[in-house]
N, C-alpha and C. Protein backbone atom coordinates (compact mmCIF):
# COMPACT_ATOMS: atom_id res chain seq x y z
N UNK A 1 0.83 -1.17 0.00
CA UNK A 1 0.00 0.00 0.00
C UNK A 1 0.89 1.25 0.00
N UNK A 2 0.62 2.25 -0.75
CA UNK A 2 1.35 3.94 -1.24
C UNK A 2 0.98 4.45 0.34
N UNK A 3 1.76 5.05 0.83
CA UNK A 3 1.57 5.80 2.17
C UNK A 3 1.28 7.03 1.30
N UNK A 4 -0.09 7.99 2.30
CA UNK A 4 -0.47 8.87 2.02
C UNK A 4 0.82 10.27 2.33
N UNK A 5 0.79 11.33 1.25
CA UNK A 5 1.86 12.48 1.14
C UNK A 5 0.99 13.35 2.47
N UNK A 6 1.43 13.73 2.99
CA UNK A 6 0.76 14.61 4.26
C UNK A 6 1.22 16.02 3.91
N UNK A 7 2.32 16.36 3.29
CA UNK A 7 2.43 17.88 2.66
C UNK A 7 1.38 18.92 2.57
N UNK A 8 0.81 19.91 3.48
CA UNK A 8 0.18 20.80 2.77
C UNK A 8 0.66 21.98 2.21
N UNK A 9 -0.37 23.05 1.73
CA UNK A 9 -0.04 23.80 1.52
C UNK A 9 0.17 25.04 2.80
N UNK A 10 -0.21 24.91 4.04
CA UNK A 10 0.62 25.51 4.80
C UNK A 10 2.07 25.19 4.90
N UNK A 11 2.57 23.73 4.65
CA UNK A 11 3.83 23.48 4.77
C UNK A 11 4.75 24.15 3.69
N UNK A 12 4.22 24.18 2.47
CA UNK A 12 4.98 24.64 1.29
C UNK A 12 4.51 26.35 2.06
N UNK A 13 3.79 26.85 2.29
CA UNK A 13 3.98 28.21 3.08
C UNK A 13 4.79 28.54 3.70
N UNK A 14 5.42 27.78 4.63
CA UNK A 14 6.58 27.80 5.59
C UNK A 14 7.80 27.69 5.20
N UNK A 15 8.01 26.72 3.84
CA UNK A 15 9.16 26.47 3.63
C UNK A 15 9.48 27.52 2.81
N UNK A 16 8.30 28.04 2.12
CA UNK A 16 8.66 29.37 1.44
C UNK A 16 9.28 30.25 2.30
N UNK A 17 8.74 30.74 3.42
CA UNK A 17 9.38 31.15 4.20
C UNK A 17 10.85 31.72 4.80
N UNK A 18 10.72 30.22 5.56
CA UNK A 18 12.47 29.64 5.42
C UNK A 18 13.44 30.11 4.24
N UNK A 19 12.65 29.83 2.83
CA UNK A 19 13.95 29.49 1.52
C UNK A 19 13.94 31.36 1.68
N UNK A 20 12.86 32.71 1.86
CA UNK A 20 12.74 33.93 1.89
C UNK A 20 13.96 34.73 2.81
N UNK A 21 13.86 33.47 4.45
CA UNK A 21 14.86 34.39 5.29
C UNK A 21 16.42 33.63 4.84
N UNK A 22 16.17 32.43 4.33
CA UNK A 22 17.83 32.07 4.34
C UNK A 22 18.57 33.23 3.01
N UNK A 23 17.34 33.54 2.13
CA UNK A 23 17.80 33.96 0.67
C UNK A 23 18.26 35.98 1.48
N UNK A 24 17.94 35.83 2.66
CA UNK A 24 18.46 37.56 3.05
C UNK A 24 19.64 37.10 4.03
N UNK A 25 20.17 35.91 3.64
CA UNK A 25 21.35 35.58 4.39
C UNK A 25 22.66 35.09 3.38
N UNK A 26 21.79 35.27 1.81
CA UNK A 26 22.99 35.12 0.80
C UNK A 26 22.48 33.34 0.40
N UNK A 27 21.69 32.73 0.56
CA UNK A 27 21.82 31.63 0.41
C UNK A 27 20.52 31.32 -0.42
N UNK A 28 20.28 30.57 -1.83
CA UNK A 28 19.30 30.16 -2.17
C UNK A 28 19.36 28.80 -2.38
N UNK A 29 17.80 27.60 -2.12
CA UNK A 29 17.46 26.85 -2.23
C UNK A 29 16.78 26.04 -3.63
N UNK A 30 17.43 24.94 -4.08
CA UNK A 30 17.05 24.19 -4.36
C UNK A 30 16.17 23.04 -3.98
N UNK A 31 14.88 23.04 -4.66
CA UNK A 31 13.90 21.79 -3.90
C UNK A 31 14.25 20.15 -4.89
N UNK A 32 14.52 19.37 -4.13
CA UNK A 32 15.03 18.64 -4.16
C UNK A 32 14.28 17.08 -4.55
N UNK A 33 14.36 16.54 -5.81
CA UNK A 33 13.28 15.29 -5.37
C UNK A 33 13.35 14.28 -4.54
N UNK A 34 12.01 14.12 -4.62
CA UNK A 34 11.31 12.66 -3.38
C UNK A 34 12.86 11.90 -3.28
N UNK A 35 13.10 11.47 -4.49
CA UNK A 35 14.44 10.39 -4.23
C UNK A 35 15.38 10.43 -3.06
N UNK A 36 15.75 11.95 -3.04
CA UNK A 36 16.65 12.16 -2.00
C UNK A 36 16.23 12.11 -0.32
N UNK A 37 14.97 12.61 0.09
CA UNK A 37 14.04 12.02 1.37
C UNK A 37 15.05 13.37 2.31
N UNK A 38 15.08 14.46 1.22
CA UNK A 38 15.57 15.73 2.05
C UNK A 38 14.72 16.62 1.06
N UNK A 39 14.77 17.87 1.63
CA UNK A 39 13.74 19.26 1.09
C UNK A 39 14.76 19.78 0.02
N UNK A 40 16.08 20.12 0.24
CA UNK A 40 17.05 21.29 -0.54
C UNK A 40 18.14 20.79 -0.50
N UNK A 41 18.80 21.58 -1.80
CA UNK A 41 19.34 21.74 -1.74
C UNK A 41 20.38 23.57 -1.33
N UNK A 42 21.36 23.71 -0.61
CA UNK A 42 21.23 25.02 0.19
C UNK A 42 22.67 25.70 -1.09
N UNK A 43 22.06 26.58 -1.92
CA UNK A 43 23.06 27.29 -2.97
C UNK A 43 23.79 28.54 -2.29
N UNK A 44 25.30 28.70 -2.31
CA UNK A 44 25.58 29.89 -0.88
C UNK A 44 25.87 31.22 -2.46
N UNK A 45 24.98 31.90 -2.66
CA UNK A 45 24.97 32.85 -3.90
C UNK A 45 26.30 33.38 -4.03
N UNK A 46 27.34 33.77 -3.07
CA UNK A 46 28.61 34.18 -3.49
C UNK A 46 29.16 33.85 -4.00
N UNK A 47 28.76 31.92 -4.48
CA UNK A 47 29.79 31.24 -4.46
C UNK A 47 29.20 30.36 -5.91
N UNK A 48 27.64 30.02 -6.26
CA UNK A 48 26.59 29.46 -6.94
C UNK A 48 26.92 28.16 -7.15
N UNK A 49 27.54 27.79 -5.78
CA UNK A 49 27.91 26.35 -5.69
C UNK A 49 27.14 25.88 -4.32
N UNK A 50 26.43 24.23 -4.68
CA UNK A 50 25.97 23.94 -3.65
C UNK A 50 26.93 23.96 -2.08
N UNK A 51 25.96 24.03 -0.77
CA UNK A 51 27.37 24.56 0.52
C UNK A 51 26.96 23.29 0.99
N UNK A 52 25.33 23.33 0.97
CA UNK A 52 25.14 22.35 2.09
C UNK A 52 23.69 21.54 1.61
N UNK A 53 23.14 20.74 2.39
CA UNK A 53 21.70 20.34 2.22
C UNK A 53 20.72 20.75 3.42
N UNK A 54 19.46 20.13 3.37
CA UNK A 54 18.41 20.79 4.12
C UNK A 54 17.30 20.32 4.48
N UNK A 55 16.59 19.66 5.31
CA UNK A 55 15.15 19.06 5.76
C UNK A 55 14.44 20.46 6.89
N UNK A 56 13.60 20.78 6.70
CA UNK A 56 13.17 21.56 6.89
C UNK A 56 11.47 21.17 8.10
N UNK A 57 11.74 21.32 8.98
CA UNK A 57 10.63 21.21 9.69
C UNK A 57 9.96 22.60 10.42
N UNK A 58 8.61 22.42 10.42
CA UNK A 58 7.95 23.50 11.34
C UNK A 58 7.20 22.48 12.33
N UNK A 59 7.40 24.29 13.86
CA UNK A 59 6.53 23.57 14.95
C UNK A 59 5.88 25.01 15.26
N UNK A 60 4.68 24.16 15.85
CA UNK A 60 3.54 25.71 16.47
C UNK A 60 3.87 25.69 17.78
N UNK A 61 5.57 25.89 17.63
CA UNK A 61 5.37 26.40 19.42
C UNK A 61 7.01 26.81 19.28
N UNK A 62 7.38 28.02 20.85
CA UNK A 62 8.37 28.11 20.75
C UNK A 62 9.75 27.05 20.83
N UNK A 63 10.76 27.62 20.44
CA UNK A 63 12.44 26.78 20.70
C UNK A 63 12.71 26.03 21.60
N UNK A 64 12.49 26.87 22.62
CA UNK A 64 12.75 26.51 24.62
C UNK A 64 11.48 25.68 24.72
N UNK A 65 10.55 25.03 24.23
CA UNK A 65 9.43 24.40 25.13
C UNK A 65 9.95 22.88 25.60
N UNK A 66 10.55 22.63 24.47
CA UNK A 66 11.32 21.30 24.58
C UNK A 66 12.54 21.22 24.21
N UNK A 67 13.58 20.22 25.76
CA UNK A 67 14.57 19.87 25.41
C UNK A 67 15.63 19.67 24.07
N UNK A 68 14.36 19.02 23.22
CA UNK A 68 14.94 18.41 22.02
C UNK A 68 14.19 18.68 21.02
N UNK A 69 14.80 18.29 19.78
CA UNK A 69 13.82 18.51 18.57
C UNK A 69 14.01 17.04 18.36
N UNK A 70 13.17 16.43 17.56
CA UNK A 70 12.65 15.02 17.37
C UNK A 70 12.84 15.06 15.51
N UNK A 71 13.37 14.24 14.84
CA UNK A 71 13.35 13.95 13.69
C UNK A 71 13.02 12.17 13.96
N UNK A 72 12.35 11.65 12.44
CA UNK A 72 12.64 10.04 12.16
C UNK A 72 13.90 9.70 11.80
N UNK A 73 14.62 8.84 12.21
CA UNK A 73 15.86 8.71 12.52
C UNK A 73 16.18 7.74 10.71
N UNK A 74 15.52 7.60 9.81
CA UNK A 74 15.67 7.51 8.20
C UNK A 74 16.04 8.78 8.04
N UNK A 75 15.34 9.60 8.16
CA UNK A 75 15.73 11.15 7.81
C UNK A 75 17.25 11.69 8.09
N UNK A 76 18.18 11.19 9.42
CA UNK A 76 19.76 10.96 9.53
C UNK A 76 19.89 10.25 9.15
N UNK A 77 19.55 9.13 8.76
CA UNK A 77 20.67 8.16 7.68
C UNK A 77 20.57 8.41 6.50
N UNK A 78 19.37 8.63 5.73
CA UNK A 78 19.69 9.66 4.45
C UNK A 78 20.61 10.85 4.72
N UNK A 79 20.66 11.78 5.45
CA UNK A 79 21.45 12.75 5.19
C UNK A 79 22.82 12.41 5.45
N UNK A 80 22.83 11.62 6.62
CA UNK A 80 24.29 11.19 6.95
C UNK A 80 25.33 10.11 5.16
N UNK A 81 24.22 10.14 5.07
CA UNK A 81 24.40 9.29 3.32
C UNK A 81 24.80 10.37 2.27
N UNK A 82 24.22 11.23 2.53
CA UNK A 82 24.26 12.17 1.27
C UNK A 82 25.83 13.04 1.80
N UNK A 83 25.84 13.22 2.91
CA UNK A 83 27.07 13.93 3.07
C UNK A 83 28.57 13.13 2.86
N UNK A 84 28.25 12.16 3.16
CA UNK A 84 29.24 11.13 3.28
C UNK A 84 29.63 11.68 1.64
N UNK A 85 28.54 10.94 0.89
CA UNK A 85 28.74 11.24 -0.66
C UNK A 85 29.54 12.47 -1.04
N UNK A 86 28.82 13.32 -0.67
CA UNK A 86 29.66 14.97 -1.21
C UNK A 86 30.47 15.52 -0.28
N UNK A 87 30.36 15.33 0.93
CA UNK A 87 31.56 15.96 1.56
C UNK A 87 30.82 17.22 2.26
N UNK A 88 29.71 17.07 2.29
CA UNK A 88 28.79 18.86 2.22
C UNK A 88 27.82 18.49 3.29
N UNK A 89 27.50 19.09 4.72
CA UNK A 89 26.87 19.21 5.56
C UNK A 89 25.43 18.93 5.12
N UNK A 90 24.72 18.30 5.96
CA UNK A 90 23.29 18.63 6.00
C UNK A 90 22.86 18.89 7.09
N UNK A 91 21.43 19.82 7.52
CA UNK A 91 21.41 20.44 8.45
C UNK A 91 19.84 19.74 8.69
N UNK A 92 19.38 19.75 9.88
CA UNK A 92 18.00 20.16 10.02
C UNK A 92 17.78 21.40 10.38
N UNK A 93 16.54 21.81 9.94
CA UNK A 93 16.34 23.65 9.60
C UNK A 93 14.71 23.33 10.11
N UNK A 94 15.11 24.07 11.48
CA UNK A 94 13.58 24.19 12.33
C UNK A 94 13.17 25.54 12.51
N UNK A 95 11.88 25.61 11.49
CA UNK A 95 11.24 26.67 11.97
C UNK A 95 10.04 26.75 13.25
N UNK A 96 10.74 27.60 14.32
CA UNK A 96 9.77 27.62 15.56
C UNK A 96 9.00 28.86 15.14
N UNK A 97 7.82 29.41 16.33
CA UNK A 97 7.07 30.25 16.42
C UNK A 97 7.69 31.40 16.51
N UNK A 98 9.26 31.41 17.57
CA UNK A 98 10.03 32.33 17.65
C UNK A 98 11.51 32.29 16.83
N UNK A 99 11.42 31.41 16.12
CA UNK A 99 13.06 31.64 15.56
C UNK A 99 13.16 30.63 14.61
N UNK A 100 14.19 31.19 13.92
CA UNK A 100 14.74 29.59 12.50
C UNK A 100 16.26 29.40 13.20
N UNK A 101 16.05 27.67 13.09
CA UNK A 101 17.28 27.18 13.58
C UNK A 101 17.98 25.93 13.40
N UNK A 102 18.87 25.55 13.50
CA UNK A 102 19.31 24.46 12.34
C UNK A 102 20.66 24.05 13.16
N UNK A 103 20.92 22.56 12.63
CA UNK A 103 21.55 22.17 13.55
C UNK A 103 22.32 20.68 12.38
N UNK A 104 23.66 20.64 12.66
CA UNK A 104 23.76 19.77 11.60
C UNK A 104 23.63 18.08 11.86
N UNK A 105 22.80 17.19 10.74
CA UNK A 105 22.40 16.11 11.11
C UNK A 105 23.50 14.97 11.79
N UNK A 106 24.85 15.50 11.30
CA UNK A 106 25.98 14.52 12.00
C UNK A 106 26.26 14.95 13.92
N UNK A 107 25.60 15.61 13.76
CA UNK A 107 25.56 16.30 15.70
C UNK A 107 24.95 14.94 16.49
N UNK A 108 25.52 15.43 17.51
CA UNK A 108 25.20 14.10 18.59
C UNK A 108 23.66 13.99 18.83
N UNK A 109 23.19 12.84 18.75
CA UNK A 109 21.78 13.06 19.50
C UNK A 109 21.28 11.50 19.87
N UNK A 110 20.26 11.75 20.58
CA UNK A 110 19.58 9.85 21.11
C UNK A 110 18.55 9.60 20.87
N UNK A 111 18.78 7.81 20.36
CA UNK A 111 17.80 7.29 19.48
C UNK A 111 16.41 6.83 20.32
N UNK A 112 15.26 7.39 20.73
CA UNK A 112 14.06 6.43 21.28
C UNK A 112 12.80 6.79 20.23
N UNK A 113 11.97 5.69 20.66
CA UNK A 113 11.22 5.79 19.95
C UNK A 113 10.44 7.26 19.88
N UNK A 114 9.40 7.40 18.79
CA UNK A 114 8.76 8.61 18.80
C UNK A 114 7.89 8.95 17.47
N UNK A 115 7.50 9.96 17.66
CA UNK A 115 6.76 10.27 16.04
C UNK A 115 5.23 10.94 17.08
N UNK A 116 4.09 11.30 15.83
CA UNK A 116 3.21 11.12 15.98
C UNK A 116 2.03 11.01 16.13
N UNK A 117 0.85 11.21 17.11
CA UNK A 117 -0.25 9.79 16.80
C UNK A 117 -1.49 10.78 16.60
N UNK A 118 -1.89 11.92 15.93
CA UNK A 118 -2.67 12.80 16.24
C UNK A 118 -3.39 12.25 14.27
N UNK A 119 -3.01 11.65 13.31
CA UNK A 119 -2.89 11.14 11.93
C UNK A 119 -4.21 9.73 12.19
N UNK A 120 -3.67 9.07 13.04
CA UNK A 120 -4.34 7.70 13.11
C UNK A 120 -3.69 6.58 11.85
N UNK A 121 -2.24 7.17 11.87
CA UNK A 121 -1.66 6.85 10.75
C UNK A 121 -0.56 5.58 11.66
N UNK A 122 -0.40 4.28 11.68
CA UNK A 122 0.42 3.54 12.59
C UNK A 122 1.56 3.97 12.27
N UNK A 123 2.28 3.98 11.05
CA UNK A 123 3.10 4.57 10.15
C UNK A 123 3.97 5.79 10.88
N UNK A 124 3.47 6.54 11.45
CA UNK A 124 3.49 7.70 11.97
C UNK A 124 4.93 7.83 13.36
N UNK A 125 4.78 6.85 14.04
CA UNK A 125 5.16 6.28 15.01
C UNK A 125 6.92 5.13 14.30
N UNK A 126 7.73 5.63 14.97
CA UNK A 126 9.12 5.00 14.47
C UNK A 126 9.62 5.61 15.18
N UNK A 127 11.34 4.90 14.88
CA UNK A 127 12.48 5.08 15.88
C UNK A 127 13.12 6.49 15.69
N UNK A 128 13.42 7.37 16.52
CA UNK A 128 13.69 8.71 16.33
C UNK A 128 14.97 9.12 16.59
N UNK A 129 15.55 10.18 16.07
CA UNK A 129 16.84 11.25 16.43
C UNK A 129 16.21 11.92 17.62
N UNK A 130 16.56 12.56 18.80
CA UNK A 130 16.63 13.70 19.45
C UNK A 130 17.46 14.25 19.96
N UNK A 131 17.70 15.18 18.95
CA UNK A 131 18.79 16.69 19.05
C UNK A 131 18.22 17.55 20.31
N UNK A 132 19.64 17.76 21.13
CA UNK A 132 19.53 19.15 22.31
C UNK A 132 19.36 20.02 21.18
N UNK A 133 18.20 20.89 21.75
CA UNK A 133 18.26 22.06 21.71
C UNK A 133 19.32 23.07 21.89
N UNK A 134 20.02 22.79 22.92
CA UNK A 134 21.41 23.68 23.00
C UNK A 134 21.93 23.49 22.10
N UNK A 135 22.17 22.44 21.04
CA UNK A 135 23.45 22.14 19.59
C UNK A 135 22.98 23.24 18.46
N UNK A 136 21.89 23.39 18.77
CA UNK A 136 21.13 24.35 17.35
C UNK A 136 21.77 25.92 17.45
N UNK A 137 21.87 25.98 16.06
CA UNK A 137 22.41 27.32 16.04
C UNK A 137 20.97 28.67 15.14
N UNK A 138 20.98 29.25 16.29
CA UNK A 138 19.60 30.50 15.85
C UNK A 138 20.14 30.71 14.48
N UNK A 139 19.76 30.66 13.66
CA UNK A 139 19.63 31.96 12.30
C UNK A 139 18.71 33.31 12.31
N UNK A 140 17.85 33.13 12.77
CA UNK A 140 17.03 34.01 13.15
C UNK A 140 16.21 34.12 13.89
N UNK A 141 15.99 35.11 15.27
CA UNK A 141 14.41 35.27 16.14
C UNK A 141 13.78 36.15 15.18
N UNK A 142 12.54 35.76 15.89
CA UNK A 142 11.34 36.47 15.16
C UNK A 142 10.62 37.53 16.88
């Protein structure tokens, strides 16, 4: 069975977003296909060479509410894959309520389970990354 795409168009809102404040930081995005199981690619304009890559998450709440940020732990082994390949960082790029912040996927973090269950999707639910919050580096408060 095809697992359902959960993408909306608030999400492509957000990431617009994101690709708006990174692009007033010198940096434009490439969107990247399904194949790769990352959002971007991250273009550093001084240079019009790819710097880095990019998965991009939003949360409706601030930075500080929680310890950690939670990714599916496929989502670091793809990236940890892709960097290996090129030699070129990948980051997770969290947009909070108060700030964009990003943190790179080879950073330390611990595996428990997680995901989740608000979908009714079983799917939903898998083994997770959780990144400190302290490793993330602000790009921007809001």
């Amino acid at each position: 069975m095809i697992r359902p795409k959960y993408e909306t168009q608030a999400d492509r809102t957000n990431e617009q977003r994101v690709s708006e404040i990174l692009k007033s930081k010198g940096f434009t995005v490439m969107k990247l296909p399904i194949s790769y199981q990352l959002d971007w690619a991250i273009i550093d304009d001084s240079t019009g060479k790819i710097s880095s890559f990019g998965e991009v998450k939003t949360r409706t709440f601030n930075m500080d509410k929680y310890p950690t940020a939670m990714v599916n732990l496929h989502k670091v082994i793809k990236a940890n894959d892709i960097s290996a390949c090129t030699g070129l960082p990948c980051y997770l790029i969290v947009l909070y309520l108060d700030a964009l912040a990003r943190i790179d996927f080879a950073s330390e973090f611990e595996v428990r389970p997680g995901g989740r269950s608000d979908r009714n999707d079983p799917q939903d639910r898998d083994v997770c990354a959780y990144y400190p919050i302290s490793g993330f580096r602000v790009v921007t408060r809001f």
